[in-house]
N, C-alpha and C. Protein backbone atom coordinates (compact mmCIF):
# COMPACT_ATOMS: atom_id res chain seq x y z
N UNK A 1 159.80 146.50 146.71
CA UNK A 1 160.86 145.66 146.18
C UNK A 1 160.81 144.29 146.85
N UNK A 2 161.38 143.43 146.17
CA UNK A 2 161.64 142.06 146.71
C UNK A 2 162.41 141.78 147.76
N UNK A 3 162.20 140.67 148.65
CA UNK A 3 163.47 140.30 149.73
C UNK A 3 164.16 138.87 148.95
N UNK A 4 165.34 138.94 148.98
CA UNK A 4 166.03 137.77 148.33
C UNK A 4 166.89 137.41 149.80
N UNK A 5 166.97 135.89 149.51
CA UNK A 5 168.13 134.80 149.86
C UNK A 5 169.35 134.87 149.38
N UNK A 6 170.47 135.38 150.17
CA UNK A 6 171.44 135.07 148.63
C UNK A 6 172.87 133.87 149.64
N UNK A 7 172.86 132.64 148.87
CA UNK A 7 173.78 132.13 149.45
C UNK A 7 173.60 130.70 150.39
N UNK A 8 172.50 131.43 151.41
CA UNK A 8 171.67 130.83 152.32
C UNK A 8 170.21 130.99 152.86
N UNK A 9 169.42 130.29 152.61
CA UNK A 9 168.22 131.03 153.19
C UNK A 9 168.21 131.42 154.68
N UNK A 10 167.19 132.12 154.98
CA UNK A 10 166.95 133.04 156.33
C UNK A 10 167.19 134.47 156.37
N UNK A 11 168.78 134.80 156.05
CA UNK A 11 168.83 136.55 155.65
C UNK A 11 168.61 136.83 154.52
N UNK A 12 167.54 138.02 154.55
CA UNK A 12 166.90 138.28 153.62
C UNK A 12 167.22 139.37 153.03
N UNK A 13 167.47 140.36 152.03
CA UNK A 13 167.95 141.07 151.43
C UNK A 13 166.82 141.92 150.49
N UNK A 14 166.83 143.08 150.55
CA UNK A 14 166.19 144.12 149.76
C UNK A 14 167.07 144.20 148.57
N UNK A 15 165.72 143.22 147.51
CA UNK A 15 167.08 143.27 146.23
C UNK A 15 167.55 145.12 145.89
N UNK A 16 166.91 145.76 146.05
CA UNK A 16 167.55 147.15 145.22
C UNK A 16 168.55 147.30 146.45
N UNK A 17 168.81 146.95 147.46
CA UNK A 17 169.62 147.71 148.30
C UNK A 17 171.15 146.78 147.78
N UNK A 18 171.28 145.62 147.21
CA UNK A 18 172.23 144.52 147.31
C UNK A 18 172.71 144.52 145.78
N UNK A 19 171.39 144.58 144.75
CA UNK A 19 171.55 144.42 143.55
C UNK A 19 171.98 145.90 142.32
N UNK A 20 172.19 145.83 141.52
CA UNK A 20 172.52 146.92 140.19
C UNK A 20 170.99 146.49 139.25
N UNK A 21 170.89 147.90 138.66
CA UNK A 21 169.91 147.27 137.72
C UNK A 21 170.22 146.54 136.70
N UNK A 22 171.73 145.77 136.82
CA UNK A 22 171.76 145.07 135.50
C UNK A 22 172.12 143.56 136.20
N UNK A 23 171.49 143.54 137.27
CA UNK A 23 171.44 142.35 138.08
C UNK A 23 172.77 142.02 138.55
N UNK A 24 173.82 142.65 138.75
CA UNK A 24 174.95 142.22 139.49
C UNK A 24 175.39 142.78 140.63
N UNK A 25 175.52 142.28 141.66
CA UNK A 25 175.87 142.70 142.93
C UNK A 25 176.62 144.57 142.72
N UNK A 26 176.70 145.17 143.84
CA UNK A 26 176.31 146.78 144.11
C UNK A 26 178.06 146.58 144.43
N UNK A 27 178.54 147.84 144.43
CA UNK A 27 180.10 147.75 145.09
C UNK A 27 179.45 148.16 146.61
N UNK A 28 180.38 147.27 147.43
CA UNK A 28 180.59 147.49 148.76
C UNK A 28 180.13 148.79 149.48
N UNK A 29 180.85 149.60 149.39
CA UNK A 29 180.77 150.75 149.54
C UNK A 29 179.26 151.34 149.47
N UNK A 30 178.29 151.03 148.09
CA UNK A 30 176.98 151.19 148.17
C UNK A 30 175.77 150.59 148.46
N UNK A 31 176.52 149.68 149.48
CA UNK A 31 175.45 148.67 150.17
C UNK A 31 175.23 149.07 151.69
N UNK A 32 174.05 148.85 151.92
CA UNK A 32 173.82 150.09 153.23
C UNK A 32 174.78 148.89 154.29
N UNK A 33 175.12 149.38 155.54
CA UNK A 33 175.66 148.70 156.42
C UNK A 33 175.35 146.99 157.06
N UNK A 34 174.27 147.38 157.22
CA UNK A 34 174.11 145.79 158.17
C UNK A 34 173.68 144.77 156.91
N UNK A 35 173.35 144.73 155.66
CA UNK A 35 173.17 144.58 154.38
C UNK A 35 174.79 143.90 154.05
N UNK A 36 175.42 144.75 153.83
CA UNK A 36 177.13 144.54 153.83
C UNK A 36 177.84 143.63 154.85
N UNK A 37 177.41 143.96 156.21
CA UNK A 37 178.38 142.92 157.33
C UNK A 37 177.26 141.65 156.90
N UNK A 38 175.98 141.10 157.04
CA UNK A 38 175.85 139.93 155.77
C UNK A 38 176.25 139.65 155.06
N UNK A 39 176.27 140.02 154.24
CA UNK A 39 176.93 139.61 152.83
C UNK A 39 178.43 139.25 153.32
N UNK A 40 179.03 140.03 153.50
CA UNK A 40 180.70 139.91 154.09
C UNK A 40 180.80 138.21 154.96
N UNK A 41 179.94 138.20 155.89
CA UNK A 41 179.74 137.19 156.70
C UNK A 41 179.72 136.18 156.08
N UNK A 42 178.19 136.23 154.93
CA UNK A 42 177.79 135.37 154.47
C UNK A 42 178.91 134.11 153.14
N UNK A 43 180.06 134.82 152.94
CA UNK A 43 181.01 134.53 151.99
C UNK A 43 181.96 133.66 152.95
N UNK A 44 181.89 133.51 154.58
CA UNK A 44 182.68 132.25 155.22
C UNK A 44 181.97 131.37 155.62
N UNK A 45 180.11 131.70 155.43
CA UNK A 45 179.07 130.54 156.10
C UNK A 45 178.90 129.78 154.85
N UNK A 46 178.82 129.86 153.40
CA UNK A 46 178.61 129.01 153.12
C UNK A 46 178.64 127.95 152.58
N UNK A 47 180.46 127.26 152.73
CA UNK A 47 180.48 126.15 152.65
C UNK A 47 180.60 125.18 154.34
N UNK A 48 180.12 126.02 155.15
CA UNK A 48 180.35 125.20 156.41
C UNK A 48 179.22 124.20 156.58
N UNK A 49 179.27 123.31 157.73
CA UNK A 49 178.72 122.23 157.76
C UNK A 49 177.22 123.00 158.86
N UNK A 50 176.31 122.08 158.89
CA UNK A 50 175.34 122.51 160.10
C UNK A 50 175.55 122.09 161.08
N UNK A 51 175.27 123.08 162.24
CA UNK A 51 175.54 123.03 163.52
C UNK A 51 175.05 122.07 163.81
N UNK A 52 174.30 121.66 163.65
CA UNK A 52 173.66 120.43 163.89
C UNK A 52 174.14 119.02 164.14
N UNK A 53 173.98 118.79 162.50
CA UNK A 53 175.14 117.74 162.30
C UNK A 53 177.10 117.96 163.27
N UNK A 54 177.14 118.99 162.81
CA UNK A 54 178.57 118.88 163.89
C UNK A 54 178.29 118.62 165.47
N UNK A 55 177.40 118.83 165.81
CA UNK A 55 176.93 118.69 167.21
C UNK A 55 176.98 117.22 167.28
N UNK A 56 176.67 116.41 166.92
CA UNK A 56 176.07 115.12 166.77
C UNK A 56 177.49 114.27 165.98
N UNK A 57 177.82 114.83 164.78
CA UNK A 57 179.15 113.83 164.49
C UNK A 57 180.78 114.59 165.27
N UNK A 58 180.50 115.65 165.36
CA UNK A 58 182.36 116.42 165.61
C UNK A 58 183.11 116.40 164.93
N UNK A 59 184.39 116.68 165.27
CA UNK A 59 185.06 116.77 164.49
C UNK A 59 185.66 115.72 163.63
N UNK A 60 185.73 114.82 164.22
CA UNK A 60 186.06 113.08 164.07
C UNK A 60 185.57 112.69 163.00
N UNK A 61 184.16 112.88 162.54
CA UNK A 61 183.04 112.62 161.48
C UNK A 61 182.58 113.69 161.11
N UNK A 62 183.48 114.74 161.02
CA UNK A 62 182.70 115.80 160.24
C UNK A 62 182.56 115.53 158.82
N UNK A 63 183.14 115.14 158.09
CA UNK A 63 182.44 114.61 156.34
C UNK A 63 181.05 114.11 156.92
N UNK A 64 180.14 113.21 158.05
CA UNK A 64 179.28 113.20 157.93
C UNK A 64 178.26 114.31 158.09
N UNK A 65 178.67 115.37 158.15
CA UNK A 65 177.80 116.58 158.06
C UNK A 65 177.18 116.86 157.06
N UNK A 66 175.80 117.24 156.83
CA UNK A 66 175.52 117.86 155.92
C UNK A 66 175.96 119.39 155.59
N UNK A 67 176.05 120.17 154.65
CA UNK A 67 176.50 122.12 154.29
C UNK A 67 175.51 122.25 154.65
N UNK A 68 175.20 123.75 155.94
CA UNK A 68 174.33 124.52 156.09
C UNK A 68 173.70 125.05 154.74
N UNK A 69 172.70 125.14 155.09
CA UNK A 69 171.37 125.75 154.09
C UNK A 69 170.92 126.65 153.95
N UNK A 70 170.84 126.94 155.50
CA UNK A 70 169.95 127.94 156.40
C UNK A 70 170.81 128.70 157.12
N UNK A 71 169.93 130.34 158.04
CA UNK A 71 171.55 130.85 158.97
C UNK A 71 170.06 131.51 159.47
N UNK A 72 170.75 131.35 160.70
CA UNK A 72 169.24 132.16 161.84
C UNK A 72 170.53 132.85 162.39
N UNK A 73 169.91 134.22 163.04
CA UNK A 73 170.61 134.91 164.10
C UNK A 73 171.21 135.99 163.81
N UNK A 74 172.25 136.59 164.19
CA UNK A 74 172.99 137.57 163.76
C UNK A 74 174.63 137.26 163.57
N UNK A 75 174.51 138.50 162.41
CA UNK A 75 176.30 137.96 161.65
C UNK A 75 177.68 137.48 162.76
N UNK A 76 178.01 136.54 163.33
CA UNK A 76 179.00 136.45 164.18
C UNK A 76 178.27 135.68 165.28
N UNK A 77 176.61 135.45 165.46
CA UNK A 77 176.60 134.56 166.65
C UNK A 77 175.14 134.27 166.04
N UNK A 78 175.45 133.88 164.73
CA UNK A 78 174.22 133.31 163.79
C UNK A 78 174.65 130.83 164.34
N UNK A 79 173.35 130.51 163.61
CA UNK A 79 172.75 129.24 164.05
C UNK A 79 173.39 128.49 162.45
N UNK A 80 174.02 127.53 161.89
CA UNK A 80 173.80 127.22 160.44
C UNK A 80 172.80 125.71 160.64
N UNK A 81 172.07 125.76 159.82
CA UNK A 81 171.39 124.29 159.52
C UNK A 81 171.07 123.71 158.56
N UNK A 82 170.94 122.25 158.38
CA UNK A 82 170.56 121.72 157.15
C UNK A 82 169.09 121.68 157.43
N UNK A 83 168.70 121.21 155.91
CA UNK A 83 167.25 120.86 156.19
C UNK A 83 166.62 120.10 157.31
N UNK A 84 167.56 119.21 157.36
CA UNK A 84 167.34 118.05 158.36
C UNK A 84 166.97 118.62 159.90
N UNK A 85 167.67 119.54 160.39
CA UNK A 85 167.88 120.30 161.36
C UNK A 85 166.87 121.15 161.64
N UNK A 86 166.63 121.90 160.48
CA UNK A 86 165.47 123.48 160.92
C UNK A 86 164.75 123.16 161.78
N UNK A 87 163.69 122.39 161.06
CA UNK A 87 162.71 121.66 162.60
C UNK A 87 162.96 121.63 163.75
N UNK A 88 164.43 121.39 164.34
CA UNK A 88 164.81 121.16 165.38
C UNK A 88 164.67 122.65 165.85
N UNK A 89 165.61 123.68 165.27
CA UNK A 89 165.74 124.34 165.62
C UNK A 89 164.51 125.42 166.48
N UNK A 90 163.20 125.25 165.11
CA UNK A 90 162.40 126.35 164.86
C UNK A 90 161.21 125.84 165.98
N UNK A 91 161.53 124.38 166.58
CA UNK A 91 160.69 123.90 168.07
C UNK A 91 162.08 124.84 169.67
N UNK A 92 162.61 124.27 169.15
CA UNK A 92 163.34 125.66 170.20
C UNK A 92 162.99 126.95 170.13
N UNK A 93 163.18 127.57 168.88
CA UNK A 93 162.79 128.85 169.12
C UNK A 93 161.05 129.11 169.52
N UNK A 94 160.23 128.45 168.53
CA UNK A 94 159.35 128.52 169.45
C UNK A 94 158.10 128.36 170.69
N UNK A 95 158.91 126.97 170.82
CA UNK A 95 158.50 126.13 171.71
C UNK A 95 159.41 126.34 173.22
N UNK A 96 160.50 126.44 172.95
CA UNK A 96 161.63 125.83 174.11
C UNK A 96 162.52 127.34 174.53
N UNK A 97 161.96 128.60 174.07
CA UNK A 97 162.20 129.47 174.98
C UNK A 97 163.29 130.22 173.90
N UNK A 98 163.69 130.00 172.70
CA UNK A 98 164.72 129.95 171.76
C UNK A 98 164.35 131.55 171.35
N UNK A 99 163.15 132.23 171.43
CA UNK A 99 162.80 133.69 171.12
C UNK A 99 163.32 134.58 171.80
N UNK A 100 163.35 134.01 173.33
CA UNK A 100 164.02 134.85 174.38
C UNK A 100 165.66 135.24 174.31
N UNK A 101 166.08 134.71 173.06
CA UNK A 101 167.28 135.18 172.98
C UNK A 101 167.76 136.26 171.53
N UNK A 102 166.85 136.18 171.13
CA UNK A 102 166.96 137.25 169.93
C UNK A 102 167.32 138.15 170.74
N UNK A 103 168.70 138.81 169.87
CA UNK A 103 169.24 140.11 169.45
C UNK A 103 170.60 139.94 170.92
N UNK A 104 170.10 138.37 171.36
CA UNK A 104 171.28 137.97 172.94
C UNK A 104 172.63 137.69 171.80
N UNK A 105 173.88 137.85 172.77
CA UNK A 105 175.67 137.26 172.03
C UNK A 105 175.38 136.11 172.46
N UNK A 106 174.23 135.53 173.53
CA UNK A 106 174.20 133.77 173.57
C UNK A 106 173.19 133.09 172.76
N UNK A 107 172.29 133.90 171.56
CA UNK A 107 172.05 133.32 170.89
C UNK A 107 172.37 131.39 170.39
N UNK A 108 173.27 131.72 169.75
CA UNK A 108 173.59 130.53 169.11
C UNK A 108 174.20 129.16 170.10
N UNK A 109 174.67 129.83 171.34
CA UNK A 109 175.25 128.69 172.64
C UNK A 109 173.82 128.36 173.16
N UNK A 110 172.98 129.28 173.05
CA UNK A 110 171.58 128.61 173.84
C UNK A 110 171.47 127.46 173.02
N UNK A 111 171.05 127.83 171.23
CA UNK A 111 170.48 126.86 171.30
C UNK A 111 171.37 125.77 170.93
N UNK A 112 172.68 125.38 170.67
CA UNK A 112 173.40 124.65 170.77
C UNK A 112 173.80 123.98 171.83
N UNK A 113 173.76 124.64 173.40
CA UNK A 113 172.98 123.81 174.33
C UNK A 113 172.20 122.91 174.29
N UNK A 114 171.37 123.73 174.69
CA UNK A 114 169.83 122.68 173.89
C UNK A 114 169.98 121.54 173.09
N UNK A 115 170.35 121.56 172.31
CA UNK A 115 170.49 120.64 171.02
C UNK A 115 171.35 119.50 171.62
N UNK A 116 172.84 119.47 172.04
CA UNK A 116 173.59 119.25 172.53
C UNK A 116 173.05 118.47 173.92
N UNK A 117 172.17 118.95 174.33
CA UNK A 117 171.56 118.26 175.64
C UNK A 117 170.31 117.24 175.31
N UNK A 118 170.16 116.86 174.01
CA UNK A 118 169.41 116.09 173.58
C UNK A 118 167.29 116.72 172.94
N UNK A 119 167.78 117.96 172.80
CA UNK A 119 167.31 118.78 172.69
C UNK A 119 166.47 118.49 171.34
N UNK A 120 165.02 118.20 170.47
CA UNK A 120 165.01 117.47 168.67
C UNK A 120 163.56 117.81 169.32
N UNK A 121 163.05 118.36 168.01
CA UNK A 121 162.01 118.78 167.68
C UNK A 121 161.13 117.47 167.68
N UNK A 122 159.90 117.30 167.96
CA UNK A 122 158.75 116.11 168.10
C UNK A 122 158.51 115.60 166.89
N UNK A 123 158.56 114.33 166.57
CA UNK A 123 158.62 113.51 164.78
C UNK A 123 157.39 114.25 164.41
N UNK A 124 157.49 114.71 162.92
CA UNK A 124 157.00 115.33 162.41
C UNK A 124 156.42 116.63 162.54
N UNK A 125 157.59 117.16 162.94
CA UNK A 125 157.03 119.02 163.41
C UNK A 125 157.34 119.65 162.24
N UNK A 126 156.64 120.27 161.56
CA UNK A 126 157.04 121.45 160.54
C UNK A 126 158.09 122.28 160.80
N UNK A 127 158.75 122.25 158.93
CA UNK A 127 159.59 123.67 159.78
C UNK A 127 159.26 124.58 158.71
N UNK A 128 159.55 125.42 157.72
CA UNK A 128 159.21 126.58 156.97
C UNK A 128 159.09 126.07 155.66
N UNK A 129 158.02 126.91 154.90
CA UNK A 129 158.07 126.47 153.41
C UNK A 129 158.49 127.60 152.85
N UNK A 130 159.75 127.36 151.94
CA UNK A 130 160.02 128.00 151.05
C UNK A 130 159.80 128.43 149.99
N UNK A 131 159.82 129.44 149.13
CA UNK A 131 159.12 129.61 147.76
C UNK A 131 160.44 130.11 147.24
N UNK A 132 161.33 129.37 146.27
CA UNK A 132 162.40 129.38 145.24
C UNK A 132 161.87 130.18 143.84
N UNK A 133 161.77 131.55 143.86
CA UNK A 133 160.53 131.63 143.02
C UNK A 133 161.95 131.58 141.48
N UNK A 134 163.34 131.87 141.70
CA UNK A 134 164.58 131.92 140.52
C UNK A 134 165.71 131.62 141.07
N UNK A 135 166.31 130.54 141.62
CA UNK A 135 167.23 130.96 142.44
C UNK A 135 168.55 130.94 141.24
N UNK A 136 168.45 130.57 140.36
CA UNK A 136 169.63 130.67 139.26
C UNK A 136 169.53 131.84 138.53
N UNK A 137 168.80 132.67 138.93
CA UNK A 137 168.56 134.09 138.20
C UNK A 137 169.36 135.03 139.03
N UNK A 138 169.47 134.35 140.50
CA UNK A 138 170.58 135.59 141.75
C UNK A 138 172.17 135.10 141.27
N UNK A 139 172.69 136.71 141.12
CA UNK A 139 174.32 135.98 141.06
C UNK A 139 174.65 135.42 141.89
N UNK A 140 175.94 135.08 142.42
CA UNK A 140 176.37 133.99 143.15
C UNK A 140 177.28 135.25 143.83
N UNK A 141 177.12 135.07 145.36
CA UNK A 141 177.71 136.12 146.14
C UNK A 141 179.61 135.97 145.97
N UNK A 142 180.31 137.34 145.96
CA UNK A 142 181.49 137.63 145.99
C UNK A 142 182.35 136.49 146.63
N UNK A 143 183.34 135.94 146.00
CA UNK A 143 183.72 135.09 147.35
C UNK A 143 185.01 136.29 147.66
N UNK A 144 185.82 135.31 148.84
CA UNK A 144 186.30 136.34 149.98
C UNK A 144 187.23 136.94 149.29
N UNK A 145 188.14 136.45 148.22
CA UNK A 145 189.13 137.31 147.84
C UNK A 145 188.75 138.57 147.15
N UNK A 146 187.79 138.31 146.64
CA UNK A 146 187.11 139.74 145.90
C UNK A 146 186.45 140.42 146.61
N UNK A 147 185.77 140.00 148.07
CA UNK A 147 185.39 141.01 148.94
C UNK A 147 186.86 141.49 149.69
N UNK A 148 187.57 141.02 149.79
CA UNK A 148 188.93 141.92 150.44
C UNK A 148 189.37 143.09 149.24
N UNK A 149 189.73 142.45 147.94
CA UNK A 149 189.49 143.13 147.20
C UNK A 149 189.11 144.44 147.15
N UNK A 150 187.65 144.21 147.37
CA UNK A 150 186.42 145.42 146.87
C UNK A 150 186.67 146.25 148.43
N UNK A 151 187.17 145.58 149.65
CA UNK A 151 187.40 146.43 151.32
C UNK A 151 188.08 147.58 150.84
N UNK A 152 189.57 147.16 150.12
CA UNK A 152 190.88 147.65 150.05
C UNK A 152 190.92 148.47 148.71
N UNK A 153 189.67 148.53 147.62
CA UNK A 153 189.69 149.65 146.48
C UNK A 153 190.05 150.44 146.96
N UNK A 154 190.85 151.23 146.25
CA UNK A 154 191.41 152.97 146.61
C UNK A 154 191.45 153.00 148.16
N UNK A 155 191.73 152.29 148.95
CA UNK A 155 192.29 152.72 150.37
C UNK A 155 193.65 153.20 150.57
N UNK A 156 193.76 154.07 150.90
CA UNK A 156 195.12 154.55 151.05
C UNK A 156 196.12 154.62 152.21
N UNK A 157 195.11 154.40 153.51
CA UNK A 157 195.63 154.55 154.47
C UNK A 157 195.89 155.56 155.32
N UNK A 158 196.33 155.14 156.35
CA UNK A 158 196.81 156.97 157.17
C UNK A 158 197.98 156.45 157.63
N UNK A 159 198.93 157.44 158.45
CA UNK A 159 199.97 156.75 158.97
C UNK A 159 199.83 157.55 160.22
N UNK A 160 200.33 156.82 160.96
CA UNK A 160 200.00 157.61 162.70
C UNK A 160 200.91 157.31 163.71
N UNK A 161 201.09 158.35 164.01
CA UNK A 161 202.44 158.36 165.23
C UNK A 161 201.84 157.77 166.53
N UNK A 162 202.18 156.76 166.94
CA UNK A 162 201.77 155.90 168.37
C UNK A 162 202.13 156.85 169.39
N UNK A 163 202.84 157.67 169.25
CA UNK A 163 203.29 158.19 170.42
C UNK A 163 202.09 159.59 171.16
N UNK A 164 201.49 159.57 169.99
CA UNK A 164 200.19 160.51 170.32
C UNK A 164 198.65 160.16 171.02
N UNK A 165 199.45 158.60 171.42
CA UNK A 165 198.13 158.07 171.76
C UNK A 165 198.77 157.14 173.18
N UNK A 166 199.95 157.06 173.42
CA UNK A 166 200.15 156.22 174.31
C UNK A 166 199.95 157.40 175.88
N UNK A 167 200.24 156.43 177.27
CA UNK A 167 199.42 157.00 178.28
C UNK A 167 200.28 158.52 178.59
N UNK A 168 201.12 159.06 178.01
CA UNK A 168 201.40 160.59 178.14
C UNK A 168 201.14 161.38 177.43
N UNK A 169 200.53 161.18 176.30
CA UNK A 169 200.02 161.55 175.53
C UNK A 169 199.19 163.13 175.34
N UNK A 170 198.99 163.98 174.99
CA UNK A 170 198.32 165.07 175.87
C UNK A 170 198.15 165.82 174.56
N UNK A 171 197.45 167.01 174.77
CA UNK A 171 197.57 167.85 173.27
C UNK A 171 198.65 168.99 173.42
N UNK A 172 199.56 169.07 173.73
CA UNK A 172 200.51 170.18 174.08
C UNK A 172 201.77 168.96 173.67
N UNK A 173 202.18 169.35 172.24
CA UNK A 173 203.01 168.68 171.59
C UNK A 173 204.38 168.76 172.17
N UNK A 174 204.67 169.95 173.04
CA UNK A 174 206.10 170.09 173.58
C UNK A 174 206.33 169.24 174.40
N UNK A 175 205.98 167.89 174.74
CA UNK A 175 206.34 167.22 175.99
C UNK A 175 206.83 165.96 174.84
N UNK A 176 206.43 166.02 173.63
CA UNK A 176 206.89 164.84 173.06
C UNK A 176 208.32 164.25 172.68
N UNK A 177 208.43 163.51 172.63
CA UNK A 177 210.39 162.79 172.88
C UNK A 177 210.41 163.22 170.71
N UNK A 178 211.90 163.61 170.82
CA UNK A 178 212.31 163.79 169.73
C UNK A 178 213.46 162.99 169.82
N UNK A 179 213.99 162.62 168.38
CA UNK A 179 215.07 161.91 167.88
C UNK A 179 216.02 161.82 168.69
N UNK A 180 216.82 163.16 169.12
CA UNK A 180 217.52 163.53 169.94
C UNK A 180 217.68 163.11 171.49
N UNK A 181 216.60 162.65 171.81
CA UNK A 181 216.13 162.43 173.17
C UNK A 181 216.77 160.61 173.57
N UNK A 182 216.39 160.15 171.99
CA UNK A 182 216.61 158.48 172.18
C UNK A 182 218.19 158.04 172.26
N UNK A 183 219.24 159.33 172.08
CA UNK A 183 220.42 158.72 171.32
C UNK A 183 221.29 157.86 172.25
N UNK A 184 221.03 158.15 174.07
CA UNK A 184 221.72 157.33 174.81
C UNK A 184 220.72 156.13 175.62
N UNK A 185 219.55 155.80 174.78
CA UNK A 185 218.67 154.89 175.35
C UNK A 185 219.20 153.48 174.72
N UNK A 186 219.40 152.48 175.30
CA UNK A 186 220.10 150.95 175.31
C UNK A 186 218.64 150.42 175.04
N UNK A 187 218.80 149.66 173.80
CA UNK A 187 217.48 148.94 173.80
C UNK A 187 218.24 146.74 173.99
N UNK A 188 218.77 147.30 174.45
CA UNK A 188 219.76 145.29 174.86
C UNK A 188 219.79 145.30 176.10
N UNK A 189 219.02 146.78 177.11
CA UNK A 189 219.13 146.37 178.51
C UNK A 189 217.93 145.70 178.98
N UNK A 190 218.27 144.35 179.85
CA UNK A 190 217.10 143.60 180.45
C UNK A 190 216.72 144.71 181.71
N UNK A 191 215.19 144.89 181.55
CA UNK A 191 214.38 145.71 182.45
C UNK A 191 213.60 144.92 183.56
N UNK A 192 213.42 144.66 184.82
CA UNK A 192 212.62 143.90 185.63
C UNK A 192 211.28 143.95 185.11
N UNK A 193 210.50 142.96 185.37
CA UNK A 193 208.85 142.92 184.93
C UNK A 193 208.55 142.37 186.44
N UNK A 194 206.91 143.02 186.53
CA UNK A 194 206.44 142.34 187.69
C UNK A 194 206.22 141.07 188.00
């Protein structure tokens, strides 16, 4: 099977694992896991700006940002970049030590460090060639209200007594406070705190 882009390039996707055979995205539920926290992810990355550019304008000039393009890393401590950027990036990773952090939670502070410390790929360094072989042929990923949506199908819930879990807690149900127990407890009395 194919690996698709959907959204942003870099995470790549096993179309049968993501797609229906009638080409429309899979319900939630039948999308294998780390497949799903992408996708899920991928529905708040991509109208954001590139790290890049925010590094360099802030918040002050963020309209001068370009929208990420691209997403290196993992869901929650992933890299976003514009075109402009990759290069930069892809001489860090593999020039400037940027490999040594795959699968790290400092991923993305390394190389935003870096970057941040004046950190730019050498004029004219390559960065990846892409092959767009349909990109108007992929649907257009869920946005967030329909992935909360699709979370919350048929969920029903549980309901759970806190009191079965706080620190007296025990499996010998006879120690537990009943109705009866609360009727001369003052909840308007001020209690000392440390």
């Amino acid at each position: 099977m194919a690996k698709v882009s959907v959204g942003l390039r870099g995470w790549r996707f096993e179309e049968s694992e993501i797609f229906t055979d009638d080409g429309e995205f899979k319900p939630l539920d039948e999308i294998p896991e780390d497949a799903r926290r992408r996708l899920v992810r991928l529905v708040t990355l991509v109208e954001e700006p590139c790290d890049g550019c925010y590094l360099v304008f802030g918040d002050e000039e963020i309209q001068q940002c370009r929208q990420a393009r691209i997403v290196y890393g993992e869901p929650g401590d992933e890299v976003l970049l514009c075109d402009h950027h990759e290069p930069d990036f892809l001489y860090w990773f593999r020039e400037e030590g940027g490999r040594d952090f795959v699968g790290d939670d400092v991923f993305a502070d390394a190389f935003h460090e870096w970057f941040a410390d004046g950190g730019r790929a050498p004029e004219g360094y390559g960065g990846l060639e892409y092959v767009d072989t349909d990109p108007d042929h992929l649907p257009s990923p869920p946005d967030a209200a329909e992935i909360q949506a699709r979370l919350v199908e048929g969920f029903e819930g549980e309901r759970i007594n806190l009191r079965d879990y706080g620190p007296d807690a025990d499996d010998d149900d006879s120690d537990l406070i009943d109705d009866d127990d609360l009727d001369g407890l003052d909840l308007d009395t001020d209690y000392p705190t440390k």
